[in-house]
Structures are given as structure tokens and as C-alpha cells.
Protein backbone atom coordinates (compact mmCIF):
# COMPACT_ATOMS: atom_id res chain seq x y z
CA UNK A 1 -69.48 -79.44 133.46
CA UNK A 2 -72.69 -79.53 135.20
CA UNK A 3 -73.25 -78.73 138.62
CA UNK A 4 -74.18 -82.76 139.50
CA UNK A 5 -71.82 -84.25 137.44
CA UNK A 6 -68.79 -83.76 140.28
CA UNK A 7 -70.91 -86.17 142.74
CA UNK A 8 -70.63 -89.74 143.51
CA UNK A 9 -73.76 -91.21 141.50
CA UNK A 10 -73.97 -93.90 143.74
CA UNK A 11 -75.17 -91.45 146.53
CA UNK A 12 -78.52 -90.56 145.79
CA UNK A 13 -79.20 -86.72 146.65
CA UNK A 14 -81.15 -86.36 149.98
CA UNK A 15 -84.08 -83.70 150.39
CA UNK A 16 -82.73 -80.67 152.67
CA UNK A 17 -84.53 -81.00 156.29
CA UNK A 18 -86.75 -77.56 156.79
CA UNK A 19 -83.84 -76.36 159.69
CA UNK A 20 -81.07 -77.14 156.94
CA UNK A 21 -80.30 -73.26 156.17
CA UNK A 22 -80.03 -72.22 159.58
CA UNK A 23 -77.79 -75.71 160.35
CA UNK A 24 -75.29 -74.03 157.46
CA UNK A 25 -75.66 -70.51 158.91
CA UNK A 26 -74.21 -71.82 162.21
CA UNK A 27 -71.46 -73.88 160.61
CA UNK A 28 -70.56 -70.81 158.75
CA UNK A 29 -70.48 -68.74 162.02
CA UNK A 30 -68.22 -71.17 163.45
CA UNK A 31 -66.08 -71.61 160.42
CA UNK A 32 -65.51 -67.54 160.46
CA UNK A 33 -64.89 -67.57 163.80
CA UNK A 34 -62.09 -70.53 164.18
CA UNK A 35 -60.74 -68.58 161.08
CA UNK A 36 -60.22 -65.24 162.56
CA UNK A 37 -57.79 -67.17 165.23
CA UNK A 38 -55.82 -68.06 162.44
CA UNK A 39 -56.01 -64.63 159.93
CA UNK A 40 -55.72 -61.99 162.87
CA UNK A 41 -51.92 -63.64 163.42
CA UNK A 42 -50.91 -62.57 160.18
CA UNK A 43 -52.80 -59.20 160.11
CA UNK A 44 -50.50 -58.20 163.49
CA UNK A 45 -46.97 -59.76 162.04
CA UNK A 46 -45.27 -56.64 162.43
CA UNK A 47 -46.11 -56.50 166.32
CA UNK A 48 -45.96 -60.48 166.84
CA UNK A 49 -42.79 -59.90 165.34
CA UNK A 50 -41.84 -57.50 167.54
CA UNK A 51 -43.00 -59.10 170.88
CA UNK A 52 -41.86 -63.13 170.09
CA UNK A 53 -39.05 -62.84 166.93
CA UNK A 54 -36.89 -59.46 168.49
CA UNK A 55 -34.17 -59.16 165.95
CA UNK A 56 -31.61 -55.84 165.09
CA UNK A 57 -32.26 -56.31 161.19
CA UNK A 58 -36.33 -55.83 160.77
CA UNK A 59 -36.50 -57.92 157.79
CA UNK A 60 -35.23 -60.93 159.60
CA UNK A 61 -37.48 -60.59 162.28
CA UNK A 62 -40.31 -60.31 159.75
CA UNK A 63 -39.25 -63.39 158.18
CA UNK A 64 -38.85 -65.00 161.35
CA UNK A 65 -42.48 -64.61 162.17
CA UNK A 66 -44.18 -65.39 158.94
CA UNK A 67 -41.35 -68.64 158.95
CA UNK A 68 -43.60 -69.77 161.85
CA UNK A 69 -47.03 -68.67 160.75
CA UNK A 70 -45.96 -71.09 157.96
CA UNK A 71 -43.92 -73.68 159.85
CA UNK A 72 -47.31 -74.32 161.78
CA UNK A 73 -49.13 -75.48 158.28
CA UNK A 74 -46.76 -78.62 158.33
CA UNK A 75 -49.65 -79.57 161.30
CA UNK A 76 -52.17 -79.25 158.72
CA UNK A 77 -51.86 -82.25 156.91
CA UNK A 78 -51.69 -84.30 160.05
CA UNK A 79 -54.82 -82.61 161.37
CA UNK A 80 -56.31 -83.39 158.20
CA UNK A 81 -55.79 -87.46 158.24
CA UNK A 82 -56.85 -87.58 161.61
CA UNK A 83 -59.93 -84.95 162.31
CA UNK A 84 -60.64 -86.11 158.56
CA UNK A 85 -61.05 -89.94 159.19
CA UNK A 86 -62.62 -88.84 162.39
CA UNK A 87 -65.54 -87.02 160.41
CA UNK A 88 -65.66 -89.76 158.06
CA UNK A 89 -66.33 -92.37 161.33
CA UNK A 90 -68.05 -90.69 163.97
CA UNK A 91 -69.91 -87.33 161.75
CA UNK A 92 -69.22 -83.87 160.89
CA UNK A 93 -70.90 -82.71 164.01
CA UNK A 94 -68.46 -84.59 166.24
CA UNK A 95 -65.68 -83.25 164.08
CA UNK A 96 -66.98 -79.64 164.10
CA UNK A 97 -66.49 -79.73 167.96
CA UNK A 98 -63.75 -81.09 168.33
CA UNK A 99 -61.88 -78.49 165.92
CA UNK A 100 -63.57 -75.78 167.82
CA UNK A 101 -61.97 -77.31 171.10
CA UNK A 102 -58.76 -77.54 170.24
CA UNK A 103 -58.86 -74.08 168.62
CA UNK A 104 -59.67 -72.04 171.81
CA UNK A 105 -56.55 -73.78 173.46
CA UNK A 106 -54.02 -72.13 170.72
CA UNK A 107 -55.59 -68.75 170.46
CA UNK A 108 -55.29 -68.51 174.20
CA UNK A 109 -51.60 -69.28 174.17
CA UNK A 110 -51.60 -66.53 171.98
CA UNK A 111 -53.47 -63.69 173.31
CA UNK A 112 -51.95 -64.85 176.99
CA UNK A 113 -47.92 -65.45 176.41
CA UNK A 114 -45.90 -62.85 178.06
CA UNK A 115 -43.29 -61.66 175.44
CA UNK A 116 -39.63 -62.33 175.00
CA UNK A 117 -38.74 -59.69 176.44
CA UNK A 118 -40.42 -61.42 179.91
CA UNK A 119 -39.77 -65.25 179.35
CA UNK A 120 -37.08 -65.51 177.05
CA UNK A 121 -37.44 -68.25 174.81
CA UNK A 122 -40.17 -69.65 176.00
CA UNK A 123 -42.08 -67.41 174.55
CA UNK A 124 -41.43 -67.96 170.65
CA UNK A 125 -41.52 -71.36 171.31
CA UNK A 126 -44.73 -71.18 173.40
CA UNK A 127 -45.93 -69.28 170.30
CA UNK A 128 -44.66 -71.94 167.41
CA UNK A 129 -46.43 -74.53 169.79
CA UNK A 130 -49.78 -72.59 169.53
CA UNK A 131 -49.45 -72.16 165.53
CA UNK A 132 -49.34 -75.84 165.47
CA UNK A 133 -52.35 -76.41 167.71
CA UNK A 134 -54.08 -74.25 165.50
CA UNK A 135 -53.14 -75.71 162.36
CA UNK A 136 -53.91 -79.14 163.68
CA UNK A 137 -57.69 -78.17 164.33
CA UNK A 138 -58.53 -76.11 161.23
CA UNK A 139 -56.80 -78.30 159.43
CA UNK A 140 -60.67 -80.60 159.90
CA UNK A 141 -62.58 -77.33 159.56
CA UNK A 142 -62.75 -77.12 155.78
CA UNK A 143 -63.26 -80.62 155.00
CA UNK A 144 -66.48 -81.31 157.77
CA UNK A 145 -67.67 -78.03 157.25
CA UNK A 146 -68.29 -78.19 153.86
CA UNK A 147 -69.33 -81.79 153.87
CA UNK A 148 -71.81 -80.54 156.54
CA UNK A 149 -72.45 -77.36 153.99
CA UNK A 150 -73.01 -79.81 150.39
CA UNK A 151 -75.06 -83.21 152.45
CA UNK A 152 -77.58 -80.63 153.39
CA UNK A 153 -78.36 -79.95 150.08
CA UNK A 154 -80.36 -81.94 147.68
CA UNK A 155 -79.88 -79.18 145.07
CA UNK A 156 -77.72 -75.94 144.67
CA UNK A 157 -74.52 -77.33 146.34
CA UNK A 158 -72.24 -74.68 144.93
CA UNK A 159 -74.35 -72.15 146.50
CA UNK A 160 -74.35 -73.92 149.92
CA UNK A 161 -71.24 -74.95 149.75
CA UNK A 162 -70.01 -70.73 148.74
CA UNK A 163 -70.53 -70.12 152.37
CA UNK A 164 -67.40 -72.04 153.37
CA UNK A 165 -65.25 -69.10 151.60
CA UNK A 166 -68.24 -66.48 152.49
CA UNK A 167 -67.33 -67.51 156.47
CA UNK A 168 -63.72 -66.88 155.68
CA UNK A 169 -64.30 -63.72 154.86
CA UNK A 170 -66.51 -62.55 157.63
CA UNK A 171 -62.90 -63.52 159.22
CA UNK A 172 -61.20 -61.06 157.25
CA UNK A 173 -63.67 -58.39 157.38
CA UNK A 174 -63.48 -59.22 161.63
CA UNK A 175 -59.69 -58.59 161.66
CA UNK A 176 -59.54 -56.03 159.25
CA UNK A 177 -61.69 -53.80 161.23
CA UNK A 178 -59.56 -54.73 164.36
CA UNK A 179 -56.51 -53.79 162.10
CA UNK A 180 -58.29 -50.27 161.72
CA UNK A 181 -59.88 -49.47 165.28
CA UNK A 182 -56.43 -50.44 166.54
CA UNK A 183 -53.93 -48.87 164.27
CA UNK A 184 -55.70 -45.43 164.32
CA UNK A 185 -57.00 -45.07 168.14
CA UNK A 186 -53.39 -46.87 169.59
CA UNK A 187 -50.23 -45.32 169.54
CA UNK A 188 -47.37 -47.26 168.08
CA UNK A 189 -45.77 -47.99 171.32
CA UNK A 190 -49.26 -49.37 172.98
CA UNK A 191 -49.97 -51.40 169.58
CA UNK A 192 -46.77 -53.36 169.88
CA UNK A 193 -46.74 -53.43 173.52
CA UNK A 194 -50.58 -54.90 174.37
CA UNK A 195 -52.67 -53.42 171.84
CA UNK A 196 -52.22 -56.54 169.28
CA UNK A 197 -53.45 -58.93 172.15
CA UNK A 198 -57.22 -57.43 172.37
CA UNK A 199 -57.86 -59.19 168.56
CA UNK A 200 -56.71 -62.54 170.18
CA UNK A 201 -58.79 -62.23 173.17
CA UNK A 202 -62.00 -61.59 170.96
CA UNK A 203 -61.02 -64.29 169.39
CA UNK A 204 -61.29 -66.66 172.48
CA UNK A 205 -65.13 -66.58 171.40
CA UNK A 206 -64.88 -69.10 169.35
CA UNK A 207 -65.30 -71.50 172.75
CA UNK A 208 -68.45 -70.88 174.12
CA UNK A 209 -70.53 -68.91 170.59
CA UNK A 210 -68.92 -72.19 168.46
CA UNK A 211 -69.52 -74.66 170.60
CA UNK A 212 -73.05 -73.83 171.53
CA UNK A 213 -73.82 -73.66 168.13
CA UNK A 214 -72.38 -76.62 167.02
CA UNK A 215 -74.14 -78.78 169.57
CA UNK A 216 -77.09 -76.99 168.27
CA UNK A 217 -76.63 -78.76 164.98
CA UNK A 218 -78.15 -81.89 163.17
CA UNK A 219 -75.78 -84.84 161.84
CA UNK A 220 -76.25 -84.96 158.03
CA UNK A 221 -78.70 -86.97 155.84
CA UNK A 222 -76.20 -88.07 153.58
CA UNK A 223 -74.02 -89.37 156.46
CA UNK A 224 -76.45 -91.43 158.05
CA UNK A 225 -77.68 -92.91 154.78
CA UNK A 226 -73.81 -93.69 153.83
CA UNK A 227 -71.81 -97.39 154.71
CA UNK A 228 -69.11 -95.73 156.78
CA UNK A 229 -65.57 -97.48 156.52
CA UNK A 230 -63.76 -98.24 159.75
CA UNK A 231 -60.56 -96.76 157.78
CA UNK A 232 -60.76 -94.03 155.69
CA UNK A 233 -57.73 -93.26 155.39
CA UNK A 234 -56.26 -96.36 153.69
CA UNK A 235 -59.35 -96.41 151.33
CA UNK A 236 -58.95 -92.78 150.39
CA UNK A 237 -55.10 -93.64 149.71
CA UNK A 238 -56.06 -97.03 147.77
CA UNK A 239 -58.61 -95.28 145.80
CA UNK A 240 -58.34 -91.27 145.43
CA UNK A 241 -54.69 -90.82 144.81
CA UNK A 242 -55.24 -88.97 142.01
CA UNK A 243 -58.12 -86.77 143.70
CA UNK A 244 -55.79 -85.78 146.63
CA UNK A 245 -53.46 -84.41 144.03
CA UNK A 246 -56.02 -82.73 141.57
CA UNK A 247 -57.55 -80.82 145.12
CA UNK A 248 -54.17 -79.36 146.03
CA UNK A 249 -53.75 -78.19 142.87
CA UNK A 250 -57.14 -76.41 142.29
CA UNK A 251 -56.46 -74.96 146.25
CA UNK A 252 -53.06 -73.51 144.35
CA UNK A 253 -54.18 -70.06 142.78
CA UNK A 254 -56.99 -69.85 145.54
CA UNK A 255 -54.97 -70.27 148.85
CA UNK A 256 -52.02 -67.84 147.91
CA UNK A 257 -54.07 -65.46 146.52
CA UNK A 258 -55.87 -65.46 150.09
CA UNK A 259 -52.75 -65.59 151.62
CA UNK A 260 -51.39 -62.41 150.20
CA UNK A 261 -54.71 -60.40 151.46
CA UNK A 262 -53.21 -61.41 154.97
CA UNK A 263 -50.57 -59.91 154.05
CA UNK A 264 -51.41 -56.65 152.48
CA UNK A 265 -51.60 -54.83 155.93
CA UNK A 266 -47.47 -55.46 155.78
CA UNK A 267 -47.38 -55.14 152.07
CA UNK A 268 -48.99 -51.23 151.72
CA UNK A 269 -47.13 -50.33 155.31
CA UNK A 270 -43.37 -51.83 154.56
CA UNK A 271 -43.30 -51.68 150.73
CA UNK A 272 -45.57 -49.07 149.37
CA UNK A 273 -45.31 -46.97 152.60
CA UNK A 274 -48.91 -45.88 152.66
CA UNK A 275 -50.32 -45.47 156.40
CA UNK A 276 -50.87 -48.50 158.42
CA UNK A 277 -54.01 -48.25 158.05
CA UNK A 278 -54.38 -48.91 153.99
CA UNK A 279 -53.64 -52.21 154.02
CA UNK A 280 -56.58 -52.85 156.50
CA UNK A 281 -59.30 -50.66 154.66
CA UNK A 282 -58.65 -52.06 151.59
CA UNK A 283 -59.24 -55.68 152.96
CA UNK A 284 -62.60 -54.66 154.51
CA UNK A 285 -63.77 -53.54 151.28
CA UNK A 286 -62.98 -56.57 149.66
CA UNK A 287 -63.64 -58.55 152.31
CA UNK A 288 -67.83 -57.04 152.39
CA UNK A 289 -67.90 -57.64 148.18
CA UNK A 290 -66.21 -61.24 148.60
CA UNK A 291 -69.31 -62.27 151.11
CA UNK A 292 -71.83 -61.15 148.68
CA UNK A 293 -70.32 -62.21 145.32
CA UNK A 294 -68.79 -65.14 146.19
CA UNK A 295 -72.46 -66.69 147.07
CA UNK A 296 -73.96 -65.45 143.96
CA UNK A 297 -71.75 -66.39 142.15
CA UNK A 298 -72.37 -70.16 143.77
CA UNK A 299 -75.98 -70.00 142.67
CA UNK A 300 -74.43 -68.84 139.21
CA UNK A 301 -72.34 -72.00 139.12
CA UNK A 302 -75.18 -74.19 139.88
CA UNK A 303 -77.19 -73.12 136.72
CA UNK A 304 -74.02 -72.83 134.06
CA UNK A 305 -71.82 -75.53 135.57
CA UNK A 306 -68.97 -75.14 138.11
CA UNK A 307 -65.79 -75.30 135.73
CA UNK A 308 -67.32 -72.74 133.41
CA UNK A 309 -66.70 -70.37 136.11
CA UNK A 310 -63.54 -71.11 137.47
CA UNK A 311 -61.63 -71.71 134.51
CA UNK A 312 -61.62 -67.92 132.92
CA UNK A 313 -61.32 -66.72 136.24
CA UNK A 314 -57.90 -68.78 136.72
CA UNK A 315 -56.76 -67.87 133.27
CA UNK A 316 -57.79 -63.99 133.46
CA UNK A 317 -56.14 -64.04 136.83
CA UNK A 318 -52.71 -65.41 135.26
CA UNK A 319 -52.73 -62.63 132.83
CA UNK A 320 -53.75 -60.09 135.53
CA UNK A 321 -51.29 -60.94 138.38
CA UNK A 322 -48.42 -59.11 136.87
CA UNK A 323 -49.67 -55.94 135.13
CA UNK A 324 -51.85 -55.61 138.63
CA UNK A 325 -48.85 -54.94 140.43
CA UNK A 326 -47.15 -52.84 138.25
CA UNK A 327 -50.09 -50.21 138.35
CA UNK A 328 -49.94 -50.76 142.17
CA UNK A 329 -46.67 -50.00 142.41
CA UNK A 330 -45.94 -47.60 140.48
CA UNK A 331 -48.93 -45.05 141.49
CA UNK A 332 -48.95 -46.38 145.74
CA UNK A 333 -52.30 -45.12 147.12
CA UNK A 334 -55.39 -46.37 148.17
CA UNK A 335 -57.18 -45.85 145.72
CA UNK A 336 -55.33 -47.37 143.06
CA UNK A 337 -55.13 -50.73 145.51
CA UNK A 338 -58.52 -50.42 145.45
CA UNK A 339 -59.34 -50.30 141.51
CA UNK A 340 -56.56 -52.85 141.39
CA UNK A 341 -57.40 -55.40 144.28
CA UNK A 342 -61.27 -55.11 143.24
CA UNK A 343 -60.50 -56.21 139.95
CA UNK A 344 -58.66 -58.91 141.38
CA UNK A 345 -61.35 -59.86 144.17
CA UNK A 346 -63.67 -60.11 141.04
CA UNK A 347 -61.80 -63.02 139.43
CA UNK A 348 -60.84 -64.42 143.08
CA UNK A 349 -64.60 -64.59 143.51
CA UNK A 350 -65.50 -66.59 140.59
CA UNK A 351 -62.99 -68.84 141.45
CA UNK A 352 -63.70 -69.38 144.84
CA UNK A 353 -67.76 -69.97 144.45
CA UNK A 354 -67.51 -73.44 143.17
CA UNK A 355 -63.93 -74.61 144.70
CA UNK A 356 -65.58 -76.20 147.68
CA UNK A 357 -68.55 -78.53 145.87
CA UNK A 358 -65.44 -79.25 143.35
CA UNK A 359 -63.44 -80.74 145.67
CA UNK A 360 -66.09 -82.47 147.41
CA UNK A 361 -67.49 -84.06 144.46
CA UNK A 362 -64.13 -85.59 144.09
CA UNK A 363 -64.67 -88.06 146.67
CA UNK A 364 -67.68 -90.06 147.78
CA UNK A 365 -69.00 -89.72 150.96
CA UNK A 366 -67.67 -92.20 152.82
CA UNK A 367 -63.92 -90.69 152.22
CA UNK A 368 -65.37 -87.49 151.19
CA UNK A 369 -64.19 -85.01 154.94
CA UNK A 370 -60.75 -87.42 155.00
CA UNK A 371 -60.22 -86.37 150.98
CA UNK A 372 -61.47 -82.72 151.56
CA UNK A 373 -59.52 -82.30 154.57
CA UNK A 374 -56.33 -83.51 152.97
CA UNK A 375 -56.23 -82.19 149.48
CA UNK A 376 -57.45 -78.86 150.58
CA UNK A 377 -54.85 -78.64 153.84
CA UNK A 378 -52.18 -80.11 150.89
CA UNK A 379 -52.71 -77.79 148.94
CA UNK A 380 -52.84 -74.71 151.78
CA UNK A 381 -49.53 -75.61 153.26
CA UNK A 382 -47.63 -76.16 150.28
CA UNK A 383 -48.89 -72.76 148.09
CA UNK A 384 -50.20 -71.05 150.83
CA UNK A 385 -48.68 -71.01 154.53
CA UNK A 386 -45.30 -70.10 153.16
CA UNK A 387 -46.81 -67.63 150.88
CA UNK A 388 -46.35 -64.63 152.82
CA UNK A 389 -42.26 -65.45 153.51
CA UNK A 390 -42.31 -65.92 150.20
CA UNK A 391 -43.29 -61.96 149.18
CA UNK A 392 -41.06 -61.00 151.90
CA UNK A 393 -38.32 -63.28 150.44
CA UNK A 394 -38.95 -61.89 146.89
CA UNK A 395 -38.97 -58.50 147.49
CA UNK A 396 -35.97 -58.28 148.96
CA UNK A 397 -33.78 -60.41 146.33
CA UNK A 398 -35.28 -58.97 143.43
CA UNK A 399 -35.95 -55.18 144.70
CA UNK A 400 -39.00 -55.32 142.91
CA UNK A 401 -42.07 -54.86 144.96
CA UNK A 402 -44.36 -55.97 142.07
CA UNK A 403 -42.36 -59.55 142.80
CA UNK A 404 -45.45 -61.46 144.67
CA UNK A 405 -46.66 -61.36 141.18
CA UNK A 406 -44.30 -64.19 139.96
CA UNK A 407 -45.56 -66.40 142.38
CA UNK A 408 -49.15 -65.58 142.06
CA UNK A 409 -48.70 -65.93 138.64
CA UNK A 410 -47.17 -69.75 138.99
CA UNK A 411 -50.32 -70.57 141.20
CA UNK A 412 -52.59 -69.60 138.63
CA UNK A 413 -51.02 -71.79 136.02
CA UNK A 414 -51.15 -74.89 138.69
CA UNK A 415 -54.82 -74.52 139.16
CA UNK A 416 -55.31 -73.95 135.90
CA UNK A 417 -53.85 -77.85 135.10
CA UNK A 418 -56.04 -78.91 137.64
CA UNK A 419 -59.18 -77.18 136.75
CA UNK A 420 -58.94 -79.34 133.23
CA UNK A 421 -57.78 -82.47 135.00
CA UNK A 422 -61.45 -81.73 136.83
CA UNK A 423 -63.21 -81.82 133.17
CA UNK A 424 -61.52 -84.60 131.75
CA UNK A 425 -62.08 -86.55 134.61
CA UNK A 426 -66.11 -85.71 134.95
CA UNK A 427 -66.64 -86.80 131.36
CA UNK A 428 -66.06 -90.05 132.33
CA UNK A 429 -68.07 -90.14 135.09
């Protein structure tokens, strides 16, 4: 599959204005930042869990908080529709605020509530209501951000487009090192008391750094040159059916995948009782190879073809999942997460480069942030916002903790069906 044959060939490619790399570098800022409101919850389950979900059994109050950090993700979809036809009517710019808005609203509920312990139950529920906010405005972040990302390019769109996941894992690398300063220079008692809340108020920078940036930013050639549709929605639904379905899939292996690395900190602390502060080292080094592989491996795709790379990398990561987790678990250290999880992040990586300009060539632009938006927020809260409940859950049925592998496993096969959908489908474009 070539690297153009994804795209809409009634949209002419537009040349990329002379500020168009340092338009993508802010949109990436802001994409990392809005994401480290959402990853740093999951990083600091244990002591959210702790503070909001008190329970005698430790399991259930585990459960109880990762049950809400993926309750929220039913907001997703809805946040997807609406800041999705919003892009597709007004810009990505005016999207790209807004998101950012709403954002700062949540993650100050968060690093503000007074625990259960204070308000009662006002306090989870103040908490659930702040995962949904959340949800609701990242749920537009992936769609107009890489829209923003690809229309700025008149060539190289997987590479542009690789900073979408690149931004993501500035995110990671952000609230791993929190995870780190934090669980070595806090006691126990102060981390679950206030410690957890300093990540959160950092976090509260997404309001004035993303917004300033943003309104920094130029609308996109491709969107002004477009016929924009009053009602995307109903158009995408009349005439990309089949796209929504094939971009939830090919999020599948990609989203819970992701999804565990959120929760490794719990994983290596709970299960393979290393140190607390494993789980968090290991995700910074992965986190520092995943920003520079995953854009070369963009400008890879965009010379041998995007499917060409993701497909082995889905496959090998099938096979992989299992025998992984075994070696993991059986020999519990760091350093055998690390040869394990790096040969993991390797395949992740090749996967990930071309995802985005995939899924956006699945839709032309005038639907394109509405069908982004959707199949990728689809796809999220059904494989991947339950995901970490799901290990939990696992683990403690089957007693194995190499479990998460099954599911992993099932994910790969899904995108897998999707990533050949994508081929047959591009030969007849």
C-alpha cells in the first residue's frame, strides 16, 4: 500500500506553509499535555484508590478505581460526534481550544477534591464526574489534532502525522518521571495522603501553555480549500459505516497495548512485587525510545507504504504477547521487563507510526475529524478504557499473572482483520 493511496483523491494535496512544522510542534505540545491529565490518573491508581474508592478488600478498591477510569471512556464517543462535527464545521483550531478548555476544568476537580475521608461521597462522585469531563474533551483531541498534523502536509503524512503518538508519549515519559521523583523522595503515608495531587496540579498547565499555543496556530490549507457539510455527522453515518468500524478495529492491538503501560506501575508493584518504582523506570525508558522510533519509523512508512509496516508488527506482536509474559514472570526484575517490554515497544512502534495517516485516509476531509474522532474514541473505549480492570480482573480468576497476555493477544488478532480490510479496501481506490 502506498503512502497516498489511503487519501481521498478528490482532495488535491496542498503545499505545507513555511510555519507548518512549528504549527505541528505546538499541536503536539498540546496533545502531550491534555494527555498527561488523562495518563497520570492511571499511573497513581493505587493512591486514587486509596483517597476516593476506600474499601477493606484492596483488590476491590483497585477495581473500583480503574471501573471509573474506564466508566469515563463511555464520554468518549459522545465527545467524539460532537467536538468531531465541530472540527469538521468551524476548523481544527476552534476544536483544539475548545478540548483544551474543557480539559483544565476536569484535571482541576482532580488535583482539588478533598478525599472521602473529608466529603463522603461526594468525593468519588465528584471524581467519576471529572473522568467524564475529561473523556468528553480528548475524546476531539486525536481526531483535530491529527487532521491538523496530515492537512499540513503535502508530502510525508505518516511522518507528520507520527507525532500524534510521539506527543502521547512525552505524556508518559511526564508522568513516569512524576511516578519516580514521587515514589522515591515521599514516604508512603505522604504519597497517598497529598503527594499524588502535585502530578495533577502540573497538569493544570495545560490552560494557559495550550491555549496560548493553540491561538498561536494557523487553520489548515486543506480545510479552507474543502466544501464543509453543515452535518457531518449524518454524512459520515450515510457514507463511512464501514470506515468507523475498520478504525476501531486497527485502534484494537494499539490502544490496549498503551493501556497496559499505564498500568505497569500497578502491574510490577502488586503482581511481580518489584519496588514501586520499576514500573515507572521502565515506562520512561520506553517512553524516550517510543518518541524517537515511532517518528522514524513514520518517515519509513512514507517510502515503503504504511500497511507494510503495521501488518508484521501486529502479527509478530500476536505471537509475542504470550511467551513475553511468561519470561516476565517467571524471572520478576527490571531488567528482564526491560529486555521484554523493549522488544515489545519495538513492534508497538511500527505499529503505531502509520495508525494515525491510516485512519485519516479513511475519510475525506469534510468528515475526516468527525470519522477520526469516532473510530479512534470507538475503538479506545471498547479495547482500551476497560483494559486495565480487565488485567486486574484476569489475574485474579486465573492466578496467572502472565493473564493480560490473553487479552493482548485477542487485540492483536482484531487489528490484524482490520489491517487487511485496510488493503483490500485501498486497491480499489
Amino acid at each position: 500500500m502506498s503512502s497516498t493511496a489511503t487519501f481521498d483523491p478528490l482532495v488535491p494535496p496542498t503545499p505545507k506553509p513555511a510555519s507548518g512544522a512549528l504549527q505541528i510542534a505546538a499541536a503536539t505540545v498540546g496533545n502531550a499535555l491534555e494527555w498527561f491529565d488523562i495518563l497520570i490518573y492511571g499511573y497513581f491508581a493505587t493512591s486514587i484508590a486509596g483517597a476516593f474508592f476506600p474499601n477493606s478488600n484492596p483488590v476491590v478498591s483497585l477495581l473500583l478505581t480503574f471501573g471509573s477510569f474506564g466508566l469515563s471512556y463511555v464520554a468518549r464517543p459522545v465527545g467524539a460526534v460532537i467536538l468531531g462535527a465541530y472540527a469538521d464545521r468551524a476548523g481544527r483550531k476552534a476544536a483544539l481550544t475548545l478540548s483544551i478548555q474543557l480539559m483544565v476544568i476536569g484535571t482541576a476537580v482532580m488535583a482539588l477534591m478533598p478525599s472521602y475521608a473529608t466529603v463522603g461521597l461526594v468525593a468519588p462522585i465528584s471524581v467519576f464526574a471529572a473522568r467524564l469531563l475529561q473523556g468528553f474533551a480528548v475524546a476531539g483531541e486525536f481526531g483535530s489534532s491529527t487532521a491538523f498534523m496530515i492537512e499540513h502536509s503535502a508530502h510525508r503524512r505518516a511522518f507528520f502525522a507520527s507525532w500524534q503518538f510521539a506527543g502521547q508519549q512525552v505524556a508518559k515519559l511526564l508522568s513516569a518521571l512524576f511516578g519516580v521523583g514521587l515514589t522515591t523522595t515521599l514516604t508512603a503515608h505522604h504519597l497517598h495522603a497529598w503527594g499524588w495531587r502535585i502530578p495533577f496540579l502540573f497538569g493544570l498547565l495545560v490552560g494557559p501553555v495550550g491555549l496560548y499555543i493553540r491561538r498561536k496556530l494557523n487553520e489548515t490549507p486543506e480545510f479552507l480549500k474543502s466544501t464543509h457539510t453543515r452535518t457531518p455527522v449524518r454524512e459520515l453515518f450515510a457514507t463511512e459505516k464501514t470506515g468507523l468500524v475498520v478504525g476501531a478495529g486497527l485502534v484494537a492491538v494499539a490502544t490496549a497495548s498503551t493501556y497496559f503501560s499505564i498500568y505497569m506501575p500497578t502491574y510490577a508493584s502488586t503482581h511481580l512485587h518489584l519496588p514501586p518504582a520499576t514500573g515507572y523506570i521502565v515506562t520512561i525508558v520506553l517512553s524516550l525510545l517510543a518518541m524517537v522510533l515511532i517518528p522514524l519509523g513514520g518517515n519509513l512508512a512514507d517510502k515503503i507504504g504504511y500497511t507494510r509496516m503495521m501488518l508484521p508488527a501486529a502479527i509478530l506482536m500476536a505471537l509475542s504477547f504470550y511467551p513475553l509474559f511468561l519470561f516476565i514472570t517467571l524471572h520478576p526484575s527490571l531488567a528482564t521487563l526491560l529486555a521484554g517490554l523493549i522488544f515489545n515497544e519495538l513492534l508497538q512502534d511500527a505499529y503505531l507510526c502509520a495508525l494515525p495517516a491510516v485512519m485519516a485516509g479513511i475519510f475525506p476531509a469534510r468528515t475526516r475529524v468527525t470519522g477520526l474522532s469516532l473510530s479512534y474514541n470507538l475503538g479506545v473505549t471498547l479495547f482500551g478504557g476497560f483494559a486495565p480492570a480487565i488485567f486486574t480482573w484476569l489475574i485474579e480468576v486465573t492466578h496467572n499473572t502472565a493473564a493480560p497476555s490473553f487479552y493482548l493477544m485477542a487485540m492483536a488478532l482484531l487489528s490484524i482483520a482490520a489491517v487487511i480490510t485496510v488493503n483490500r479496501r485501498a486497491t480499489h481506490m
